[in-house]
N, C-alpha and C. Protein backbone atom coordinates (compact mmCIF):
# COMPACT_ATOMS: atom_id res chain seq x y z
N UNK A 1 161.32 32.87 61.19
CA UNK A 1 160.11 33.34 61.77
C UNK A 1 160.16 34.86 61.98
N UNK A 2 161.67 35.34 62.29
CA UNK A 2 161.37 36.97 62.67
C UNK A 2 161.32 37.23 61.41
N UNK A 3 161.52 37.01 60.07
CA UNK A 3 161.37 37.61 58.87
C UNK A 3 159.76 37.51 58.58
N UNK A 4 159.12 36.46 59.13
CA UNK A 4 157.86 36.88 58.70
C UNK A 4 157.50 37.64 59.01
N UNK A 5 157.58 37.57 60.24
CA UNK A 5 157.08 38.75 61.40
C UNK A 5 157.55 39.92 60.73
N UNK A 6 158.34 40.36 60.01
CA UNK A 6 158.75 41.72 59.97
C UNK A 6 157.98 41.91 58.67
N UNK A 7 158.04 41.22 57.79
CA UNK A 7 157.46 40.99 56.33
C UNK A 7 156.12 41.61 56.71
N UNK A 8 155.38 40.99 57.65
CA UNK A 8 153.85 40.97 57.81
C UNK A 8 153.81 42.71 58.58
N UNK A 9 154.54 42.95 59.30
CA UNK A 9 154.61 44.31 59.80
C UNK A 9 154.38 45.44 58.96
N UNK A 10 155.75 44.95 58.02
CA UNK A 10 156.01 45.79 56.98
C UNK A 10 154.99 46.34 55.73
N UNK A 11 154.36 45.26 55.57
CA UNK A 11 152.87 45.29 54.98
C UNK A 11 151.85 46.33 55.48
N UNK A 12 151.55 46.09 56.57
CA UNK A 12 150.94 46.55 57.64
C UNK A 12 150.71 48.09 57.61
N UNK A 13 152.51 48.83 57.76
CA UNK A 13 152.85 49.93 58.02
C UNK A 13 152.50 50.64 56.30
N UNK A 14 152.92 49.72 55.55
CA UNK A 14 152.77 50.27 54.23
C UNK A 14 150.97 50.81 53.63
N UNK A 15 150.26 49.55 54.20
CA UNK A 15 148.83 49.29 53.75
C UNK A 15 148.58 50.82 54.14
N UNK A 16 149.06 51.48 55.97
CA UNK A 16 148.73 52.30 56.81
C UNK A 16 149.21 53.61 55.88
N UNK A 17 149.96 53.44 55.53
CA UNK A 17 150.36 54.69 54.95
C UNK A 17 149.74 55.24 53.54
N UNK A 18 149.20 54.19 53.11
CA UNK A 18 148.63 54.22 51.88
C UNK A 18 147.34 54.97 51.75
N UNK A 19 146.42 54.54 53.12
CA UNK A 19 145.21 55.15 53.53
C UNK A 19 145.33 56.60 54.34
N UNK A 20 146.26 56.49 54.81
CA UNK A 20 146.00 57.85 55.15
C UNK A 20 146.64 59.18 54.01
N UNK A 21 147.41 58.51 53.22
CA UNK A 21 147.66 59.87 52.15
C UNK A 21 146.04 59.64 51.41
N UNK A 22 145.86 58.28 51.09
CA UNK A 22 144.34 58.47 50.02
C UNK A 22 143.07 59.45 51.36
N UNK A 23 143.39 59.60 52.36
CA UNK A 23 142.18 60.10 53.33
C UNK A 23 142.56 61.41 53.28
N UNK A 24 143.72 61.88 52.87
CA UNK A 24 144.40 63.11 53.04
C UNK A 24 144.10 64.21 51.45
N UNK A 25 143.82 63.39 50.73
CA UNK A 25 143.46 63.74 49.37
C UNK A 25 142.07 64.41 49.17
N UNK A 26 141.03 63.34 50.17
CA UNK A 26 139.52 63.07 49.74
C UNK A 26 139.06 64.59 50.34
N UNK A 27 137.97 65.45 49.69
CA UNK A 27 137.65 66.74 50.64
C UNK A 27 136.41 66.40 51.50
N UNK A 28 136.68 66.87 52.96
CA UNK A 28 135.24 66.14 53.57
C UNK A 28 134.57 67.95 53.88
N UNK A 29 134.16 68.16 52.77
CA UNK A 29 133.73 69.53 52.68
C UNK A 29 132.41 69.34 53.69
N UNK A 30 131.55 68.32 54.17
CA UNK A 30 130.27 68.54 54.60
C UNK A 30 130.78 68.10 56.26
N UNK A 31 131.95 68.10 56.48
CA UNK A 31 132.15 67.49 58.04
C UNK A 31 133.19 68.30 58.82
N UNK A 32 132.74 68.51 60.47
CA UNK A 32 134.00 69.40 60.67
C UNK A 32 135.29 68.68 60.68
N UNK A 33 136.33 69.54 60.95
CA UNK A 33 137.50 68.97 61.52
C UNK A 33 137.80 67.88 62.64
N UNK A 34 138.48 67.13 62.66
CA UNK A 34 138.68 66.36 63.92
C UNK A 34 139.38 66.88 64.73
N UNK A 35 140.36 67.96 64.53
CA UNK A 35 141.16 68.15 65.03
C UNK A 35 140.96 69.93 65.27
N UNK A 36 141.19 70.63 66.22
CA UNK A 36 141.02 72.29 66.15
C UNK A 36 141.95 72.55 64.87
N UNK A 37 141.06 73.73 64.09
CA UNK A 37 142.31 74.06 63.47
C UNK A 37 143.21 75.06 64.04
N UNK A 38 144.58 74.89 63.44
CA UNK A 38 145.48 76.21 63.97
C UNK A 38 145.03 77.19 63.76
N UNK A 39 145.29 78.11 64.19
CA UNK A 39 145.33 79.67 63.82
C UNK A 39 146.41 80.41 63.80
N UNK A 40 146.40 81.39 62.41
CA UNK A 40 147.40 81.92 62.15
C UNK A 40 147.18 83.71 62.42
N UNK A 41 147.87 84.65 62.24
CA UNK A 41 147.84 85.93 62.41
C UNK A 41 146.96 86.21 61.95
N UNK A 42 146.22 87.15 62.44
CA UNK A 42 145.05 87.87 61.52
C UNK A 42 145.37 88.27 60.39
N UNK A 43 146.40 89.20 60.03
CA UNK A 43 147.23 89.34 58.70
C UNK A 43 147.35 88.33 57.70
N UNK A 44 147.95 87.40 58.29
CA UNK A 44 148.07 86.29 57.41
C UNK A 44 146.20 85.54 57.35
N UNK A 45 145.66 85.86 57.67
CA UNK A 45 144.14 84.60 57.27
C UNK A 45 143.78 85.51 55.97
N UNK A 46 143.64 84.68 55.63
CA UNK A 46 142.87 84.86 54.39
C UNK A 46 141.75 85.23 54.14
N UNK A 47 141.06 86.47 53.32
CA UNK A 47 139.54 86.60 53.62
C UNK A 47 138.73 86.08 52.91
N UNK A 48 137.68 85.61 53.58
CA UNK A 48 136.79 85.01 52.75
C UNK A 48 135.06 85.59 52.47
N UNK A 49 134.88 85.82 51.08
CA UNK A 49 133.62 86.51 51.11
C UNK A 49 132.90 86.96 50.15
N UNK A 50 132.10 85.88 49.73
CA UNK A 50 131.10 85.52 49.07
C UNK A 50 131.45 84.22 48.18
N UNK A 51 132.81 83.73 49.17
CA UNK A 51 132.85 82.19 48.79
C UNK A 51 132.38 81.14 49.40
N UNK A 52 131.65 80.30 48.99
CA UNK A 52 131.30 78.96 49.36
C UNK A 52 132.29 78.10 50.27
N UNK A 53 131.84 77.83 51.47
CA UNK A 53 133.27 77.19 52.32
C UNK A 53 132.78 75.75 51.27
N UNK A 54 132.17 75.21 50.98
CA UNK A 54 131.65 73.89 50.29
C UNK A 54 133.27 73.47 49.46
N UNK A 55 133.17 74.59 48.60
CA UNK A 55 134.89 74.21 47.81
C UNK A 55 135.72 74.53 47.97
N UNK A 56 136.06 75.27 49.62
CA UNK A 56 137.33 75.90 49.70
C UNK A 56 138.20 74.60 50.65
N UNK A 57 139.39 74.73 50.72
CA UNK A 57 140.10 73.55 51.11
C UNK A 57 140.99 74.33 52.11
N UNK A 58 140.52 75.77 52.82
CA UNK A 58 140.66 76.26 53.92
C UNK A 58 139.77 75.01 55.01
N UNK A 59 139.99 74.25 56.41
CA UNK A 59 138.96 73.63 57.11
C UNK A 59 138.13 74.54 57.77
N UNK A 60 138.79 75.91 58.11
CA UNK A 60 138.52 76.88 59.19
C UNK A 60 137.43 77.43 58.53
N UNK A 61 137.10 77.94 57.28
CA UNK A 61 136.11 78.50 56.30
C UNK A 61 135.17 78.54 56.99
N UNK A 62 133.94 77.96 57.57
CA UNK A 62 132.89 78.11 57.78
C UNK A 62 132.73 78.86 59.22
N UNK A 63 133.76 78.56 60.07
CA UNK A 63 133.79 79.15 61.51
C UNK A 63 134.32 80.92 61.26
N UNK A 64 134.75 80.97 60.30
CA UNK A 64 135.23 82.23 59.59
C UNK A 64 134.16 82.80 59.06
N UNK A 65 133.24 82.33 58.54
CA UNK A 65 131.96 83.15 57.76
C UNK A 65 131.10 83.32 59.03
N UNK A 66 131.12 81.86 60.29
CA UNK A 66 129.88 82.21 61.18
C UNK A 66 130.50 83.76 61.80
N UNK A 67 132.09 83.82 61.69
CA UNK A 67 132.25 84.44 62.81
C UNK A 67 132.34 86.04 62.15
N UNK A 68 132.54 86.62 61.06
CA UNK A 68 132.33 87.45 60.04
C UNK A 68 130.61 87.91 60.17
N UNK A 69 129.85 86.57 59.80
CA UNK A 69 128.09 87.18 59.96
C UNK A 69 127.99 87.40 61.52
N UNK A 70 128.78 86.92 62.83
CA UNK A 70 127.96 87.02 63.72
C UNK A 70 128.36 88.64 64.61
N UNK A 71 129.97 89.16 63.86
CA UNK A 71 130.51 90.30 64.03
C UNK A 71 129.54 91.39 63.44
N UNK A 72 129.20 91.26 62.12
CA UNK A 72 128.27 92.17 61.06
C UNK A 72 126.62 92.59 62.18
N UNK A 73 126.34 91.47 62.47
CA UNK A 73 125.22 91.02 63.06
C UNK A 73 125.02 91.90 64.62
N UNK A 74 126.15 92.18 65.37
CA UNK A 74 126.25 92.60 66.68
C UNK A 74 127.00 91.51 67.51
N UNK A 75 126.53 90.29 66.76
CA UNK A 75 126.72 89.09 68.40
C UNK A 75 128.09 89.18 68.85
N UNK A 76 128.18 88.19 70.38
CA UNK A 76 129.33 88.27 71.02
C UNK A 76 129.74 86.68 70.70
N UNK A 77 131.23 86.89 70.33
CA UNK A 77 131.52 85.82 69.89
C UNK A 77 131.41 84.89 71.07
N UNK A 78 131.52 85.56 72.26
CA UNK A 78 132.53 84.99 73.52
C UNK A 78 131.36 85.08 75.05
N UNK A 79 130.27 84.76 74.36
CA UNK A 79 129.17 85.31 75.31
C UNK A 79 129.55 84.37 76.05
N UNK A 80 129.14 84.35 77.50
CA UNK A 80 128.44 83.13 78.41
C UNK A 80 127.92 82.64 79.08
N UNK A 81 127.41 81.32 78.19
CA UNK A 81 125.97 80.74 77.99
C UNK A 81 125.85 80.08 79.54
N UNK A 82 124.57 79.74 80.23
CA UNK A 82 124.29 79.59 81.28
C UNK A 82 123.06 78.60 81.11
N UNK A 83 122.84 77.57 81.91
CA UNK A 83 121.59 76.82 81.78
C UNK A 83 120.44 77.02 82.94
N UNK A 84 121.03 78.12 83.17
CA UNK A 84 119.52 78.77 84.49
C UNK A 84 119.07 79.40 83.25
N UNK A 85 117.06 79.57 83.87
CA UNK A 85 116.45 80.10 83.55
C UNK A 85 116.42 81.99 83.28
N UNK A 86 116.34 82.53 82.56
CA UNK A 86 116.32 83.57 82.76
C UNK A 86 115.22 84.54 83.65
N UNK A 87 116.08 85.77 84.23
CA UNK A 87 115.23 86.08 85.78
C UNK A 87 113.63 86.45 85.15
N UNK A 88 113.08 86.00 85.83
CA UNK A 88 111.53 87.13 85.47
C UNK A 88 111.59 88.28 85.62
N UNK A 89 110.28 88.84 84.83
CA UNK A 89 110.60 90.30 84.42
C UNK A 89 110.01 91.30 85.55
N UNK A 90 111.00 92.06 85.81
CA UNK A 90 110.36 92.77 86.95
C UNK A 90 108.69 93.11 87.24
N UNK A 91 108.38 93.37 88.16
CA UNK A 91 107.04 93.22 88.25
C UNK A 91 106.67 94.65 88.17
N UNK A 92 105.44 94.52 87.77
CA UNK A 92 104.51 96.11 87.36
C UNK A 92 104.65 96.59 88.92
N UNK A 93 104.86 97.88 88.88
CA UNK A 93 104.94 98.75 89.86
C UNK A 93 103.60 99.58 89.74
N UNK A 94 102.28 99.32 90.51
CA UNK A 94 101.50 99.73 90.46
C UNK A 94 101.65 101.41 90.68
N UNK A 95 100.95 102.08 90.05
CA UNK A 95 100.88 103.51 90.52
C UNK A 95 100.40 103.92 91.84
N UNK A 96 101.53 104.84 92.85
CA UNK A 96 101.23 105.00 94.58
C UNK A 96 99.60 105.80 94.22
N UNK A 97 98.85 105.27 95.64
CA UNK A 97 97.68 106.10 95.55
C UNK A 97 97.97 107.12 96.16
N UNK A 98 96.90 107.96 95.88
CA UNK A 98 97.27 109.53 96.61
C UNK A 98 97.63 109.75 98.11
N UNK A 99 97.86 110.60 98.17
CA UNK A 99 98.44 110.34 100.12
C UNK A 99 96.84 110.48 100.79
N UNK A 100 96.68 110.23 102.06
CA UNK A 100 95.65 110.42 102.41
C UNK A 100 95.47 110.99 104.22
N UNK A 101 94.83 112.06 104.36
CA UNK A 101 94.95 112.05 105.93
C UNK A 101 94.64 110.91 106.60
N UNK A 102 95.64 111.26 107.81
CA UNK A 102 96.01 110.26 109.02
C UNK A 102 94.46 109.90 109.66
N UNK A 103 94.30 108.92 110.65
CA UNK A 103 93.27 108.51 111.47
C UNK A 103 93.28 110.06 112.67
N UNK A 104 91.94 110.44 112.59
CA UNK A 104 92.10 111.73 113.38
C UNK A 104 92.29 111.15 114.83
N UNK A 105 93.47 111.77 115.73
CA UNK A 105 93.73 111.81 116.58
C UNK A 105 93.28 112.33 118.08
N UNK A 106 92.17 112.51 117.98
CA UNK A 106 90.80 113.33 118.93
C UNK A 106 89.70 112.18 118.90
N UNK A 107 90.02 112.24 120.29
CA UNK A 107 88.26 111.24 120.76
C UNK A 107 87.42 112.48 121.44
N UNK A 108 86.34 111.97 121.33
CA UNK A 108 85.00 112.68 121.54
C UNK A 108 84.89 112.71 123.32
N UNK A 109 84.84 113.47 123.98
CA UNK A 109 84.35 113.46 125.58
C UNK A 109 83.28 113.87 125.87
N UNK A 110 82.59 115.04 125.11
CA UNK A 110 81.70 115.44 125.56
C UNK A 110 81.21 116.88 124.81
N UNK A 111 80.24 116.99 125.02
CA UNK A 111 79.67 118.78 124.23
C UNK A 111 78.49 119.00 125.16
N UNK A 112 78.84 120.81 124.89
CA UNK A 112 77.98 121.79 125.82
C UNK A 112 77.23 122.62 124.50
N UNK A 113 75.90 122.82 125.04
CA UNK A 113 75.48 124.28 124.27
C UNK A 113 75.64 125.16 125.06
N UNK A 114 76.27 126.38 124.10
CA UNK A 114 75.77 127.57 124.88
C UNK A 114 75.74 128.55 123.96
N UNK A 115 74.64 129.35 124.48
CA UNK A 115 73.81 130.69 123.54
C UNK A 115 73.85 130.40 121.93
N UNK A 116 73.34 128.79 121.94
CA UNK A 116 73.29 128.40 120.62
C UNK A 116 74.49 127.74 119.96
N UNK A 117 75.38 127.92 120.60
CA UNK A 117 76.61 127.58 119.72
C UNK A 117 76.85 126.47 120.80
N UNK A 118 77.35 125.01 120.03
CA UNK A 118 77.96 124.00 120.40
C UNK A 118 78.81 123.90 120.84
N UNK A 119 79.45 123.17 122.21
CA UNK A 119 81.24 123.87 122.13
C UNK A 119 81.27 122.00 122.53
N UNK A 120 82.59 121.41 122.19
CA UNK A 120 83.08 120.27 122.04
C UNK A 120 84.21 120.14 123.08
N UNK A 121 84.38 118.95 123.61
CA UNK A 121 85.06 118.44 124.82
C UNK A 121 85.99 117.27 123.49
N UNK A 122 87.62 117.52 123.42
CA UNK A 122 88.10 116.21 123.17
C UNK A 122 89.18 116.02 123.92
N UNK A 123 89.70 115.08 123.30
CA UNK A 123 90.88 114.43 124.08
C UNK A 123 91.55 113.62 123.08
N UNK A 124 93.04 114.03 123.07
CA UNK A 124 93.89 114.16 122.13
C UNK A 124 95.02 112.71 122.91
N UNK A 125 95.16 111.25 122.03
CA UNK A 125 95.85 110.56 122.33
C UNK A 125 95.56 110.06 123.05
N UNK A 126 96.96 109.87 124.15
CA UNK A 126 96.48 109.39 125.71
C UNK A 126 96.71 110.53 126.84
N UNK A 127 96.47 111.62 126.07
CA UNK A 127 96.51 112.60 127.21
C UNK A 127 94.96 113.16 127.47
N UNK A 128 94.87 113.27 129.08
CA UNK A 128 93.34 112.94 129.52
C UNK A 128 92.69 114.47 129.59
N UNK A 129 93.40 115.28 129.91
CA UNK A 129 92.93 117.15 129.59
C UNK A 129 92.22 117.23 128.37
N UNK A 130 91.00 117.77 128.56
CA UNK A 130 89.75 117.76 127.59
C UNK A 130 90.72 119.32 126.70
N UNK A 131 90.10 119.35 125.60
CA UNK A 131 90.60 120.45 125.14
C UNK A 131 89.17 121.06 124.54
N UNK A 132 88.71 122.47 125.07
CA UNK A 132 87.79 123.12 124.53
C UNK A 132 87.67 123.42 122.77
N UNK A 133 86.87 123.28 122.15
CA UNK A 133 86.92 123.66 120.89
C UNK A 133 85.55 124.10 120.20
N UNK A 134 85.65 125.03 119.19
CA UNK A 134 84.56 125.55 118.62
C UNK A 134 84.71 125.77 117.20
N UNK A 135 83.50 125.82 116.54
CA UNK A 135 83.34 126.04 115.39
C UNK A 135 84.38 126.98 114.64
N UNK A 136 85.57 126.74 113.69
CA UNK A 136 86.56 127.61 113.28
C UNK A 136 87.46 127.87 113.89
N UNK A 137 87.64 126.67 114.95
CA UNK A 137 88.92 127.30 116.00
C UNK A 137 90.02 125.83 114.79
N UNK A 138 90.99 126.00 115.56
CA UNK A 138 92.34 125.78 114.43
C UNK A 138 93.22 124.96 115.72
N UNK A 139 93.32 123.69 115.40
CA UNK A 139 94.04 122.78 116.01
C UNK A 139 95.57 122.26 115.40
N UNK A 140 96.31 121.79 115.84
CA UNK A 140 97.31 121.27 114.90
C UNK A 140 96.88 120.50 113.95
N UNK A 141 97.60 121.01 112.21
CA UNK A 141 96.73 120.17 111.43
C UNK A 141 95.40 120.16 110.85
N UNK A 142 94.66 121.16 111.77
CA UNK A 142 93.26 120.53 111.59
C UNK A 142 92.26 122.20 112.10
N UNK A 143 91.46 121.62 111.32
CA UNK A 143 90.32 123.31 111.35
C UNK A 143 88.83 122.55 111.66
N UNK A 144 88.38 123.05 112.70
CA UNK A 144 86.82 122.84 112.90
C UNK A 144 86.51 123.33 111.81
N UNK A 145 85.53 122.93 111.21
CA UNK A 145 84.63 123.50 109.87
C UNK A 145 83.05 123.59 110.40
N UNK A 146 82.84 122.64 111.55
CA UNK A 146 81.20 122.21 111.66
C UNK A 146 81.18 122.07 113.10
N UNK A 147 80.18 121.98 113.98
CA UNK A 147 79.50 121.00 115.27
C UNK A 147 78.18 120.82 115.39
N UNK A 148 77.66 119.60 115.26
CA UNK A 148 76.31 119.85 115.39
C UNK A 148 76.16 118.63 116.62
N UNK A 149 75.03 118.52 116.66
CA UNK A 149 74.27 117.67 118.04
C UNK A 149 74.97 116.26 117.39
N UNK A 150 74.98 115.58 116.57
CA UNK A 150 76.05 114.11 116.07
C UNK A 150 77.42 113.91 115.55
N UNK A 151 77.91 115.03 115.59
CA UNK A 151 79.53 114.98 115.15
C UNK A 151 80.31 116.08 114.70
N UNK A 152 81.07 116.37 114.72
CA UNK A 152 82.19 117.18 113.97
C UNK A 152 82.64 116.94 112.54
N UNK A 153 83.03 118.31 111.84
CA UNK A 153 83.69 118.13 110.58
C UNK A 153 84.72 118.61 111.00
N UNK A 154 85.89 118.21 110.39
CA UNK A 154 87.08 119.02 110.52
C UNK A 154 87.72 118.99 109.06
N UNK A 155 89.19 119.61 108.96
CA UNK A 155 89.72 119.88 107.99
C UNK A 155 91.00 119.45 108.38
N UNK A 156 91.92 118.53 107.27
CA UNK A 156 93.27 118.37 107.42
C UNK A 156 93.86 118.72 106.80
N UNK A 157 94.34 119.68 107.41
CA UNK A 157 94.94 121.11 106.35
C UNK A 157 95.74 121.10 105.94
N UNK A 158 97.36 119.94 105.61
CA UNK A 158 98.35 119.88 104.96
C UNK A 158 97.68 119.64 103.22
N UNK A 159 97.05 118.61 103.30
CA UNK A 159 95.77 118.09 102.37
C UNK A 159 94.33 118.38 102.12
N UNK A 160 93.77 119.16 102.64
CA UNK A 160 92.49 120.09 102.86
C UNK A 160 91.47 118.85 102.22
N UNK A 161 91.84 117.97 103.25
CA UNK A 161 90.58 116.51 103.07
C UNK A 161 90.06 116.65 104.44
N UNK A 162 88.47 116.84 103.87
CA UNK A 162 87.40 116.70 105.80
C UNK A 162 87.43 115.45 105.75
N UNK A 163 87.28 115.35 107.23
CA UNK A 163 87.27 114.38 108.18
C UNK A 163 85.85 114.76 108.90
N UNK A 164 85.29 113.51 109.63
CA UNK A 164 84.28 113.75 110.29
C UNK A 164 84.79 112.67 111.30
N UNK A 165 84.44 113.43 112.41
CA UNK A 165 84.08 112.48 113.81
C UNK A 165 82.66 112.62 114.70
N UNK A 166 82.12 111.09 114.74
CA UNK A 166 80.86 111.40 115.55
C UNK A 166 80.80 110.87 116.38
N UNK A 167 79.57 111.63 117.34
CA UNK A 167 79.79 111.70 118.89
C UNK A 167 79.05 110.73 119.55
N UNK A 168 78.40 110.03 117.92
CA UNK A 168 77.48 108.40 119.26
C UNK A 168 76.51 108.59 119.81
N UNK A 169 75.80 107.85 120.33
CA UNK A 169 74.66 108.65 121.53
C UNK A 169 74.46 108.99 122.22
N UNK A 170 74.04 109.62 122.83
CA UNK A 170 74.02 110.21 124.14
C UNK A 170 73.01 110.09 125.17
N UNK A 171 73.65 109.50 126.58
CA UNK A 171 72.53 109.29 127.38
C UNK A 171 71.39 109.90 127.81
């Protein structure tokens, strides 16, 4: 019985060996490797170029031409790849609008005539001292240009943009 047993083994091992030299023969030119191929010195590889990997019986051939066109080409062999989305594209930066004078800082208290000429009562912030002013007088910032019986013009003189403030009605 152990002779069969070995007989039938022996078969076995032989049949095995038979197929893999005939698999070792066949070219599977259209399939990759199963196995990585080795790599040898750069010196020693062989170049390949303007041959068909189809009939060469190098396995490495085709990873050699991708990697030849993708050098020629710019690409990185060794990039890495990520499965996030790529960021959106920065957003339009609208053009700043021009600067513009501040909210004028003078409330209205009150106005006098005299000998024709208007004279103006304000008040600056929260400080309650009226400050006298007249036509062409020169404040911080700021130039009377006008006074009439409904409002003031002024001038904001870093930016020489008028401003108007009016005085409302009056009892």
């Amino acid at each position: 019985m152990a002779n069969r047993r070995s007989l039938w083994l022996g078969l076995g091992l032989a049949l095995t060996l038979a197929a893999t030299w005939y698999a070792a023969g066949v070219d599977d030119a259209g399939e990759e490797p199963l196995a990585a191929p080795q790599r040898t010195a750069p010196a020693a590889r062989p170049q390949v170029t303007g041959v068909s990997a189809v009939g060469s019986t190098n396995p490495s051939a085709p990873r050699e031409l991708e990697a030849q066109r993708m050098t020629r080409e710019g690409g990185d062999l060794f990039a890495t790849l990520s499965w996030q989305p790529p960021p959106p594209p920065p957003a339009a930066v609208a053009p700043a609008s021009p600067p513009r004078a501040p909210e004028l800082p003078y409330r209205y208290l009150g106005r006098m005539e005299e000998d024709g000429r208007v004279i103006a009562f304000l008040a600056e912030g929260a400080q309650q001292l009226p400050r006298v002013v007249r036509q062409g007088d020169l404040l911080p910032n700021y130039r009377v240009d006008e006074i009439t019986s409904l409002g003031m013009r002024l001038t904001y003189l870093p930016l020489n943009e008028p401003q108007r403030l009016l005085f409302g009605s009056t009892p």
